[in-house]
Protein backbone atom coordinates (compact mmCIF):
# COMPACT_ATOMS: atom_id res chain seq x y z
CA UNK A 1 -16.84 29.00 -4.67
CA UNK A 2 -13.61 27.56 -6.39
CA UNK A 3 -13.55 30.78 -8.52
CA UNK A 4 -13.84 33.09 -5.80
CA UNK A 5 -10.94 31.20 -3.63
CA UNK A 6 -8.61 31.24 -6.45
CA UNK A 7 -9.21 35.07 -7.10
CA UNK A 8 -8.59 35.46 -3.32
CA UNK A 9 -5.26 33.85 -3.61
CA UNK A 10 -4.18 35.78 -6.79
CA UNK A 11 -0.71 36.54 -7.04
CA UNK A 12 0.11 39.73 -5.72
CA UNK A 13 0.72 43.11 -7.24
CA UNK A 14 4.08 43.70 -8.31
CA UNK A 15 5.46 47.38 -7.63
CA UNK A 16 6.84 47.29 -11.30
CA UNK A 17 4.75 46.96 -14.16
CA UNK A 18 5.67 44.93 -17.30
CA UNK A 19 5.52 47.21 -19.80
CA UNK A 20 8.26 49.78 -17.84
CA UNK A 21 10.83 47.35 -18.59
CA UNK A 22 9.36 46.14 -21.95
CA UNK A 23 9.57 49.94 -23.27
CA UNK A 24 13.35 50.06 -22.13
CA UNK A 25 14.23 46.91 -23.64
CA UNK A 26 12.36 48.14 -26.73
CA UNK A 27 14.92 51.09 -26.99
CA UNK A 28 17.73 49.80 -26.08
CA UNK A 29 17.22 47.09 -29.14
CA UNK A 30 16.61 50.07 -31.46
CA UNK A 31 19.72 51.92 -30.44
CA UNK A 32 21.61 48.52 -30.41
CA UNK A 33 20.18 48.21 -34.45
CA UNK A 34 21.44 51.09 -35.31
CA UNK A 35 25.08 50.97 -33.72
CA UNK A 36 25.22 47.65 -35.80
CA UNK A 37 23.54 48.97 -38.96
CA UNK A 38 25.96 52.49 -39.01
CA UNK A 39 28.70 50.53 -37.80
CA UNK A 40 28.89 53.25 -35.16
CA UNK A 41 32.16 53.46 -32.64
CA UNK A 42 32.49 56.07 -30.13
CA UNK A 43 33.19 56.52 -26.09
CA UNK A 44 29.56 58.22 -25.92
CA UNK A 45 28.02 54.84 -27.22
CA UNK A 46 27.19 53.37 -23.91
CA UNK A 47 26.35 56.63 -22.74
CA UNK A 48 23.67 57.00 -25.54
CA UNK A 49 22.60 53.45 -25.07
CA UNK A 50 21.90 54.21 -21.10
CA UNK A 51 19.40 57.01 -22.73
CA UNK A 52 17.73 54.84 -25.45
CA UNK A 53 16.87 52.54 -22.46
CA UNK A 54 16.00 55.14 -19.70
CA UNK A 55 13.98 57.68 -22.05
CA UNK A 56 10.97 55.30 -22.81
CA UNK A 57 11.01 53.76 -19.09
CA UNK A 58 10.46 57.48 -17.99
CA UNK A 59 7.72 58.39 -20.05
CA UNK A 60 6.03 54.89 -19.57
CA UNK A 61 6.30 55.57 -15.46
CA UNK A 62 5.02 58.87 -15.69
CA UNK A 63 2.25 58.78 -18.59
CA UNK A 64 1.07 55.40 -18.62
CA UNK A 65 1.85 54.05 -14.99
CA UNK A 66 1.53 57.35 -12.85
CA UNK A 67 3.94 56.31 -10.42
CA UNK A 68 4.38 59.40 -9.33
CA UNK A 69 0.91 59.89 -8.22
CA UNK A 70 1.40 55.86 -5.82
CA UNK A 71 1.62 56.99 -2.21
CA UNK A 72 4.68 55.46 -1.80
CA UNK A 73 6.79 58.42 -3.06
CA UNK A 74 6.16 60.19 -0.13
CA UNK A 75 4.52 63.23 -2.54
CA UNK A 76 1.18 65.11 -2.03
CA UNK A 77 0.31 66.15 -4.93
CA UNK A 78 -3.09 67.30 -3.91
CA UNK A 79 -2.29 69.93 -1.53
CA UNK A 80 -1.22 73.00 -1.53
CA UNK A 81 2.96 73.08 -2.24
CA UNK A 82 4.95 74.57 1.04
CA UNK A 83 6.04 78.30 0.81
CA UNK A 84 9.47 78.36 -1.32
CA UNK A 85 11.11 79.73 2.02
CA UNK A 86 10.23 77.17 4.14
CA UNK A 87 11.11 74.76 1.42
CA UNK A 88 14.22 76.45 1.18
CA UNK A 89 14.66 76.27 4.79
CA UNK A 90 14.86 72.36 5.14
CA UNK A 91 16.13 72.73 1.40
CA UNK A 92 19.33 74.23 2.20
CA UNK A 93 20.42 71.72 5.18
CA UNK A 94 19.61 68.43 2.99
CA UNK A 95 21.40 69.73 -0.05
CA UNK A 96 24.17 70.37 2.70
CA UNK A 97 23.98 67.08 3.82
CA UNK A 98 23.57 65.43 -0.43
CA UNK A 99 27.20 67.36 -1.50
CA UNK A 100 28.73 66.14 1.77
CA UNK A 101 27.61 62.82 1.15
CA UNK A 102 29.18 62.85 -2.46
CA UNK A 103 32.41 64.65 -1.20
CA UNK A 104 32.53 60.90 0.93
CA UNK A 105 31.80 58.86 -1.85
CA UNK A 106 34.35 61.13 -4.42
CA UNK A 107 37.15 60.60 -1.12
CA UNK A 108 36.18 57.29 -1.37
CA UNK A 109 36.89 56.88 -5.19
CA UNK A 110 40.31 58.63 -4.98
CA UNK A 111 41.34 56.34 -2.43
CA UNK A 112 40.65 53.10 -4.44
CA UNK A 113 43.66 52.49 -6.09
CA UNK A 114 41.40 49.90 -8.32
CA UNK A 115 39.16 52.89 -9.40
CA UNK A 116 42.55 54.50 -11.62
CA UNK A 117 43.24 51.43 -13.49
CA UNK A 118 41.60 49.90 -16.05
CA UNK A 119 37.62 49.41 -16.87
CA UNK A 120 36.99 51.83 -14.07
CA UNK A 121 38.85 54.80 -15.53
CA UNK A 122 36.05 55.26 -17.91
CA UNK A 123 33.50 55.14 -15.19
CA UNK A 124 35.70 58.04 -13.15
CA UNK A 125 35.69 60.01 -16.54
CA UNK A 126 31.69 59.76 -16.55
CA UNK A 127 31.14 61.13 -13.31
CA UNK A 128 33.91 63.55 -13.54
CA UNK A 129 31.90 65.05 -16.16
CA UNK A 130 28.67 64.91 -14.44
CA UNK A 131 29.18 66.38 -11.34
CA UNK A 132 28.96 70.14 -11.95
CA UNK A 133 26.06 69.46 -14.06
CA UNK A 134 24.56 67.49 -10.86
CA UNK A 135 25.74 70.09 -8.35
CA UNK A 136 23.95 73.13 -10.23
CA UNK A 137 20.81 70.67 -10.63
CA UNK A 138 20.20 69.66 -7.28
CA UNK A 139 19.41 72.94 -6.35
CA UNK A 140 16.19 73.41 -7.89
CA UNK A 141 14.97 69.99 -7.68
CA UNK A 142 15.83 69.71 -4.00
CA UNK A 143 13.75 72.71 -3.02
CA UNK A 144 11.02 71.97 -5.51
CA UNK A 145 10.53 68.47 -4.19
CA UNK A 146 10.75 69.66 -0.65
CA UNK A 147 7.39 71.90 -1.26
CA UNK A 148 5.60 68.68 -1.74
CA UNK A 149 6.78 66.18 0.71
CA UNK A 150 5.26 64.71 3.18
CA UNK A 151 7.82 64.79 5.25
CA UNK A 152 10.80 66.14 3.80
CA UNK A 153 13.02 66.11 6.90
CA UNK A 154 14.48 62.46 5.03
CA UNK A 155 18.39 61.52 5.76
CA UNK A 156 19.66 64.00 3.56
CA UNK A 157 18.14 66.56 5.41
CA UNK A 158 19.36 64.96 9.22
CA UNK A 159 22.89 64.15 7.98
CA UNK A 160 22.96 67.52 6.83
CA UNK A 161 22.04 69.00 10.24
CA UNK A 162 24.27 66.72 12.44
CA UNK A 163 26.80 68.53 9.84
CA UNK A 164 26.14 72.33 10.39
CA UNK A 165 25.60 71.55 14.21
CA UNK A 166 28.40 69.68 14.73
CA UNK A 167 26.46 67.10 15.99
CA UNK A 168 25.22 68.68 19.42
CA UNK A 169 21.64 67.08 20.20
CA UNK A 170 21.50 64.28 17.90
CA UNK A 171 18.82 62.05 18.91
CA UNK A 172 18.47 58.59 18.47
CA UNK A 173 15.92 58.99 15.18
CA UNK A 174 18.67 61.51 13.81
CA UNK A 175 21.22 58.92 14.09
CA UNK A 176 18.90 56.31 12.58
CA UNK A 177 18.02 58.83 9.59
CA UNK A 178 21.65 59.12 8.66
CA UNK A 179 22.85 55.96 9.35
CA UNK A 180 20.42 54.53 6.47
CA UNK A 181 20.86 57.80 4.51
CA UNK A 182 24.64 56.43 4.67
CA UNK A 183 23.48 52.62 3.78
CA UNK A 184 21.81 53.91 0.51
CA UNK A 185 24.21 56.23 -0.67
CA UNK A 186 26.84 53.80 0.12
CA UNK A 187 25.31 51.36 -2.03
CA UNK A 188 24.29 53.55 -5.12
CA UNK A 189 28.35 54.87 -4.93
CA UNK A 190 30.03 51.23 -5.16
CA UNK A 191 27.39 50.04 -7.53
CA UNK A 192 27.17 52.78 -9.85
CA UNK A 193 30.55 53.21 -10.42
CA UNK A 194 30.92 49.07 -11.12
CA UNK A 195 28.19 49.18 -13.54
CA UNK A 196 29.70 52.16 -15.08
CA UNK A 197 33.12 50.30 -15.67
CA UNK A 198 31.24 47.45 -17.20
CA UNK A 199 29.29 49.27 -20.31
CA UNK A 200 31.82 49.51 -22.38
CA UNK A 201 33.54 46.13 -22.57
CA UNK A 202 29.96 44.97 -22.67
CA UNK A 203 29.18 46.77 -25.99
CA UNK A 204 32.39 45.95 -27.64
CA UNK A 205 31.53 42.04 -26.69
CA UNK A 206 27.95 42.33 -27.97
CA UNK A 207 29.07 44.24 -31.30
CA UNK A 208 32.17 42.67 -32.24
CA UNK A 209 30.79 38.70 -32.95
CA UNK A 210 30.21 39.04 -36.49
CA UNK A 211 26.72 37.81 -38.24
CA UNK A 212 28.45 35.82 -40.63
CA UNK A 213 30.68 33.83 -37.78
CA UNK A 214 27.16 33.52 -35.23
CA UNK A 215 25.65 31.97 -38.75
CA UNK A 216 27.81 29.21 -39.49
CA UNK A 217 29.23 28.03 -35.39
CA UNK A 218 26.56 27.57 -32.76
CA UNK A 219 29.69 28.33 -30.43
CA UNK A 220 30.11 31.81 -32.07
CA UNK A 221 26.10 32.31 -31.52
CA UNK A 222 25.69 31.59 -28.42
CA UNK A 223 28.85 33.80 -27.06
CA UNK A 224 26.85 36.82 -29.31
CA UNK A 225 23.41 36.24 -28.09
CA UNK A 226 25.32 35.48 -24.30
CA UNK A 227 26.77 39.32 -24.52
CA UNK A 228 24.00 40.68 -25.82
CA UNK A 229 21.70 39.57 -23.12
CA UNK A 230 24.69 40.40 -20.64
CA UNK A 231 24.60 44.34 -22.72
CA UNK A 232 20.45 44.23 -21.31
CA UNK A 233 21.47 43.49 -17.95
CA UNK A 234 24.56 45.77 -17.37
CA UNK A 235 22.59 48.67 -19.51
CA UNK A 236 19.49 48.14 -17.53
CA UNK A 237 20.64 47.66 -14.24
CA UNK A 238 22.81 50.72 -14.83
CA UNK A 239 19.90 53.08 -15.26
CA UNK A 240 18.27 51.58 -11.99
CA UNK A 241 21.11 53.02 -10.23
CA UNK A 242 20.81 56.30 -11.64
CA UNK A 243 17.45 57.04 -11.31
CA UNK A 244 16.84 56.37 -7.50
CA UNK A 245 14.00 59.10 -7.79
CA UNK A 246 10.98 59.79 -5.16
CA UNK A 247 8.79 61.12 -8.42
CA UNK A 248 9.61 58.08 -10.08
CA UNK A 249 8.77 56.16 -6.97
CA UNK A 250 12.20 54.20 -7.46
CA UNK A 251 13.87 55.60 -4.57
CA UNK A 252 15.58 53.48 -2.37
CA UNK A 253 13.27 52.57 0.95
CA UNK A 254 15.98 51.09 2.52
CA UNK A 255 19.04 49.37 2.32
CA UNK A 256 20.11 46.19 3.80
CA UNK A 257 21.30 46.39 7.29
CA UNK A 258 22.91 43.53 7.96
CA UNK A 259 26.49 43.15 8.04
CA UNK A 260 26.00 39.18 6.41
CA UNK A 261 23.99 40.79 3.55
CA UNK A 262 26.83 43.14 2.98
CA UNK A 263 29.68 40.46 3.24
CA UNK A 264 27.61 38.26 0.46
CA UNK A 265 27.37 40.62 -1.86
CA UNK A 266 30.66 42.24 -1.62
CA UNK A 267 32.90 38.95 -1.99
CA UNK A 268 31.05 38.42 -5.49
CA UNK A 269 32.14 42.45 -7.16
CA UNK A 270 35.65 43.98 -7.08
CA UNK A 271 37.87 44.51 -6.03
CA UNK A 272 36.62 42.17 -3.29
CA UNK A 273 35.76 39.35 -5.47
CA UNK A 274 36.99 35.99 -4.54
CA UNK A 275 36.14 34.46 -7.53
CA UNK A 276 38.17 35.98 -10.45
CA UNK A 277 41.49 34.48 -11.32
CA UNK A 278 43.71 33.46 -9.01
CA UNK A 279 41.11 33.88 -6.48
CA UNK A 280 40.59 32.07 -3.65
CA UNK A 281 37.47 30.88 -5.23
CA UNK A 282 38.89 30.49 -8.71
CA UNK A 283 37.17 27.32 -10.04
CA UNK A 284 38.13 27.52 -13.75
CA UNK A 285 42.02 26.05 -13.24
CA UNK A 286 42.66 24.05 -16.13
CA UNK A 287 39.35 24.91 -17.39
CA UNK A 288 38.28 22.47 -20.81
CA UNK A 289 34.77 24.46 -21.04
CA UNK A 290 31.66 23.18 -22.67
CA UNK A 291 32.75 24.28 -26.15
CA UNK A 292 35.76 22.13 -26.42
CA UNK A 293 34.21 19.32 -24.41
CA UNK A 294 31.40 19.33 -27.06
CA UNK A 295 32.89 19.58 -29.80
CA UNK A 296 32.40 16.27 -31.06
CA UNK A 297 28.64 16.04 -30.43
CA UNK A 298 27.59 18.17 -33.45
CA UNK A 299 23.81 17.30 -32.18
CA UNK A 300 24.61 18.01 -28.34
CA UNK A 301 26.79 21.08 -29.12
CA UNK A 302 24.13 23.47 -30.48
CA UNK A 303 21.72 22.28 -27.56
CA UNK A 304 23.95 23.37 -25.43
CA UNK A 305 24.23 26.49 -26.72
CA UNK A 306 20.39 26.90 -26.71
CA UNK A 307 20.45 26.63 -23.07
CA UNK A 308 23.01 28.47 -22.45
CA UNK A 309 21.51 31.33 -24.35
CA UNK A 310 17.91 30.89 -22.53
CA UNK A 311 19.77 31.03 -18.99
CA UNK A 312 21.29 33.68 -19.85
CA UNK A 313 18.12 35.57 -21.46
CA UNK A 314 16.93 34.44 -17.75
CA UNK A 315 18.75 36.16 -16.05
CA UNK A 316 18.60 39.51 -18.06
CA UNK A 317 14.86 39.19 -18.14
CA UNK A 318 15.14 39.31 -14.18
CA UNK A 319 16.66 42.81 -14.52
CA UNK A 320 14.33 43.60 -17.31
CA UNK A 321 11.49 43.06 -14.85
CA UNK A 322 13.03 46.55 -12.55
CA UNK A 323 12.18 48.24 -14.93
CA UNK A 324 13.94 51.48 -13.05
CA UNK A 325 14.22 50.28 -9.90
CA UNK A 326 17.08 47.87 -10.62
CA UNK A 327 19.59 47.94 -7.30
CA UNK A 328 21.79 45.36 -4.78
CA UNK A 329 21.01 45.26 -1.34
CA UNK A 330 18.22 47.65 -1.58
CA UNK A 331 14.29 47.66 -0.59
CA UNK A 332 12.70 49.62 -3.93
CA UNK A 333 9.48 47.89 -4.24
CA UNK A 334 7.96 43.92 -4.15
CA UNK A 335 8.75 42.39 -8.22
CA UNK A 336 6.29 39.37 -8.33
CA UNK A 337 5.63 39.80 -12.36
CA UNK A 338 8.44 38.25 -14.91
CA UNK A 339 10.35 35.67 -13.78
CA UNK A 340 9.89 36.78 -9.98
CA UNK A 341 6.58 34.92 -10.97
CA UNK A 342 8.47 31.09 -10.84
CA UNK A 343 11.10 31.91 -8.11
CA UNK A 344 11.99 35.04 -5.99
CA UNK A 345 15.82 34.62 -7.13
CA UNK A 346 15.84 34.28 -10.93
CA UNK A 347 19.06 35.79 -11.50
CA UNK A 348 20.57 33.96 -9.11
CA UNK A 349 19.46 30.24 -10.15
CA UNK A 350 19.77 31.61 -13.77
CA UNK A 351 22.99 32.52 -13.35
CA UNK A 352 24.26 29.35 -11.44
CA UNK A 353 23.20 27.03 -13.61
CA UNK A 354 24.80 28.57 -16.72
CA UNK A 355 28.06 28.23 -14.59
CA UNK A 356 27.87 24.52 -14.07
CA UNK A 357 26.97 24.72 -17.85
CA UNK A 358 28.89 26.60 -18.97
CA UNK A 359 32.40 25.26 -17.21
CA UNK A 360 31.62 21.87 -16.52
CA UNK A 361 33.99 22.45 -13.91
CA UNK A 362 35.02 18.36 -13.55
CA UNK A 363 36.56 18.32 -17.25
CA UNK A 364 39.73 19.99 -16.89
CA UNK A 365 42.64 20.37 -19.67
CA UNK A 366 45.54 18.54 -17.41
CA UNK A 367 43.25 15.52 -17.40
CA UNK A 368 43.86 15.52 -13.55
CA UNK A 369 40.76 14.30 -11.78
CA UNK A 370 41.82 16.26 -8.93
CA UNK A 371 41.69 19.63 -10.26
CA UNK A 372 37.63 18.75 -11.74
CA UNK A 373 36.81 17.66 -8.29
CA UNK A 374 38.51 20.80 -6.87
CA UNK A 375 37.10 23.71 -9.52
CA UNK A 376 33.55 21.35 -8.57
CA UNK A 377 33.78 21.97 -4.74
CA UNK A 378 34.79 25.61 -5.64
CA UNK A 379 31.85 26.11 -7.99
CA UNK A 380 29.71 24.23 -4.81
CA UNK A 381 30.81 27.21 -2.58
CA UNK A 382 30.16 30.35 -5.13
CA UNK A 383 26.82 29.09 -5.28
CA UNK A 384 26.38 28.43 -1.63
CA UNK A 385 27.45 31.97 -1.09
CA UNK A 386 24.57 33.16 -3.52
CA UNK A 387 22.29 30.91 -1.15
CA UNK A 388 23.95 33.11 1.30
CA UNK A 389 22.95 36.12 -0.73
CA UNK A 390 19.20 35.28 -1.34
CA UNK A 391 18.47 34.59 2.30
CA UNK A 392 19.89 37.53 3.85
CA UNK A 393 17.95 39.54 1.10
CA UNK A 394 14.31 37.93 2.32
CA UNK A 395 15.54 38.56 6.10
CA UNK A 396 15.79 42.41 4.95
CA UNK A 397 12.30 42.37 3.13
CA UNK A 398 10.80 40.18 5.32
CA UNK A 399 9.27 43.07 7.55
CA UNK A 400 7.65 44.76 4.39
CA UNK A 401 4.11 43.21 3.98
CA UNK A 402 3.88 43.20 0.51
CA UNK A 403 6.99 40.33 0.56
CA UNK A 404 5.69 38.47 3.33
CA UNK A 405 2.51 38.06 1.05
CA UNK A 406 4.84 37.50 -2.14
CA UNK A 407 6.33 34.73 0.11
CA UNK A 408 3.37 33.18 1.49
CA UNK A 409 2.16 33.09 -2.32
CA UNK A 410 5.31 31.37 -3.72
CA UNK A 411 5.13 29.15 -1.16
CA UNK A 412 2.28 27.89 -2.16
CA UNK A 413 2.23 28.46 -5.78
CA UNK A 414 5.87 28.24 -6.55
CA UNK A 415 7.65 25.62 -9.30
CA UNK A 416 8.94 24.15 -6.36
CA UNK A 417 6.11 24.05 -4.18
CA UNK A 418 3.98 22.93 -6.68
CA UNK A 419 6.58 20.29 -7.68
CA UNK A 420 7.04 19.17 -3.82
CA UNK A 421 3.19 18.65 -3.47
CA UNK A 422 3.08 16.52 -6.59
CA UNK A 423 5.67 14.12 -5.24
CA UNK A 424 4.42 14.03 -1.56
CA UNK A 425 2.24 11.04 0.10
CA UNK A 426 -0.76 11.94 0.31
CA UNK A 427 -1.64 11.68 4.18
CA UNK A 428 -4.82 9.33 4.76
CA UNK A 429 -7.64 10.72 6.54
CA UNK A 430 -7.73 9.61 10.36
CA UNK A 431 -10.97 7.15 10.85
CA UNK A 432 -12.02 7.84 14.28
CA UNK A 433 -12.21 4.18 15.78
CA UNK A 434 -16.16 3.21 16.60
CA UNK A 435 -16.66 2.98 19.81
């Protein structure tokens, strides 16, 4: 009987499975090996690296997972593919309403000053180059997934008819099609193009600590090991946004709605960050960092540096566990597998806690006590606004099923949970008094 309860109150499935992201992570280590080994230095490196990690995650999803046979992708496979003319039909107005929708987010880039100007130049130069080859290849695969659709009348397809009707007769479903068409789109534009800006600075930081340095200062290890599990993230989070993909079954199902979700998520990437220098929420003013505050505890130093390095591995094996379906304020599928096992926000109490750690934001340089207690408060409020973040994510999933169960189950069989019921008074049983 015990058996059979636990088994009924099994964790549930995750949409990813481990070994998509284990695969990736597999690659990406080769390719990393060899840029070391060859010594190899070229603009296409991150480039390449994005396909060492994305090739074996594709063939994993499609050989060994199937995902493209789960129902979720919207695909019937089974029957009989839709005329290429009527396919073409619905074709043509979605791939009307898919350029339109990158003419906004191209406006949008040419009117960010901050897109023209440093990291982000490389990002424009990426996309520069991929956009005929993306224009002459949606073509076919928009019409060829069309013939298999379930319903391929998606937001594409009703932005791109509120387009070539000028908007005469939009219903209230039409409107609600292209406003979330808008929401996703929206969100794979500003992300991709962040994540783009980031590769390279993130492979010269994770290839230019040298083995001999990491070897002899537990400082100079953990800031290699710390960019080289900050190279997983950016490199793997980077492919989720590219391959938002009904056959891969990583396709956005929705994107957060809510205008607090937005604002949370915003104020933490630029150019809207508030916490970069000089920011309102700057909290590293006079800065003495854990290095030089332990550098005279040659035992407490290197611990340090250990846990640094495991938050850090924490919070790339939280992106790890996407395997493609890696994206900000999106719905792509319910992760309870990996660290999503232990909390539903590993990245962001993994990433927290190596701030505190990793600033020790009360030791400050000018020996003021008032700039530690202000960088402290500061620090307080980042990771109140990542609160911020992680609620109005579960109020976006919340309607899903599949996280309401997730939910229910960590409530129960959560760290904390489990911690909380450990600590708890036990309540007596009520004795019913005799009569």
């Amino acid at each position: 009987m015990q058996h059979e309860q636990q088994q009924s109150d099994a964790r549930p499935r995750s949409a990813v499975s481990t070994g998509v992201g284990l695969v990736g992570l597999a690659g990406l280590a080769a390719f990393y090996g060899a840029v070391r080994l060859w010594a190899l230095d070229s603009p296409w490196v991150p480039l390449a690296g994005l396909a060492a990690c994305a090739l074996p995650m594709l063939l994993w999803s499609l050989l060994v997972d199937r995902v493209h046979r789960n129902p979720s992708t919207g695909i019937d496979w089974s029957a009989p593919p839709r005329p290429w003319q009527d396919a073409a039909d619905t074709g043509l107005v979605k791939l009307a309403g898919l350029w339109a929708t990158w003419g906004l987010i191209a406006g949008f880039y040419a009117l960010g000053r901050w897109y023209w100007s440093g990291d982000y130049l490389y990002a424009m130069d990426v996309l520069r180059m991929a956009l005929l080859p993306l224009l002459l290849l949606s073509i076919p695969y928009v019409i060829w997934l069309d013939r298999r659709l379930v319903e391929p009348r998606d937001g594409a397809w009703a932005f791109g008819t509120w387009l070539l009707t000028a908007g005469r007769g939009a219903d209230a479903a039409l409107r609600r099609k292209i406003a979330e068409h808008m929401r996703s789109w929206a969100i794979k534009g500003f992300f991709t193009a962040f994540m783009l800006s980031a590769l390279r600075g993130n492979w010269a930081a994770a290839t230019g600590v040298s083995p001999a340095a990491m070897a002899a200062d537990p400082v100079a290890l953990a800031d290699g090991l710390v960019a080289l599990m900050f190279l997983i993230d950016v490199s793997m989070g980077t492919v989720g946004y590219l391959f938002t993909m009904r056959p891969l079954d990583s396709h956005i199902r929705s994107g957060n709605p809510f205008v607090a979700g937005w604002t949370a998520a915003l104020i933490c990437y630029p150019p809207f960050i508030l916490m970069n220098a000089g920011g309102p929420l700057d909290y590293q003013q006079h800065q003495l960092g854990w290095a030089r505050a332990l550098s005279d505890h040659p035992l407490l130093q290197p611990l340090w540096a250990f846990a640094l390095v495991g938050l850090t591995a924490a919070y790339a094996w939280a992106t790890v566990a996407f395997g493609l379906r890696f994206s900000n304020l999106t719905h792509r599928g319910i992760l309870t597998h990996g660290p999503y096992r232990f909390t539903k926000h590993p990245a962001y109490v993994s990433k927290n806690l190596f701030w505190w750690m990793a600033t020790l934001p009360m030791l400050t340089t000018s020996g003021d006590w008032r700039d530690g207690l202000r960088n402290s408060c500061l620090l307080a409020v980042i990771s109140g606004v990542y609160f911020w973040r992680a609620k109005t994510e579960e109020r976006h999933l919340m309607p899903d099923p599949a996280y309401r169960a997730y939910a229910g189950w960590m409530a129960r069989h959560g760290p904390l949970a489990k911690a909380w019921a450990a600590v708890r008074p036990a309540h007596p049983k009520t004795v019913q008094p005799a009569e």
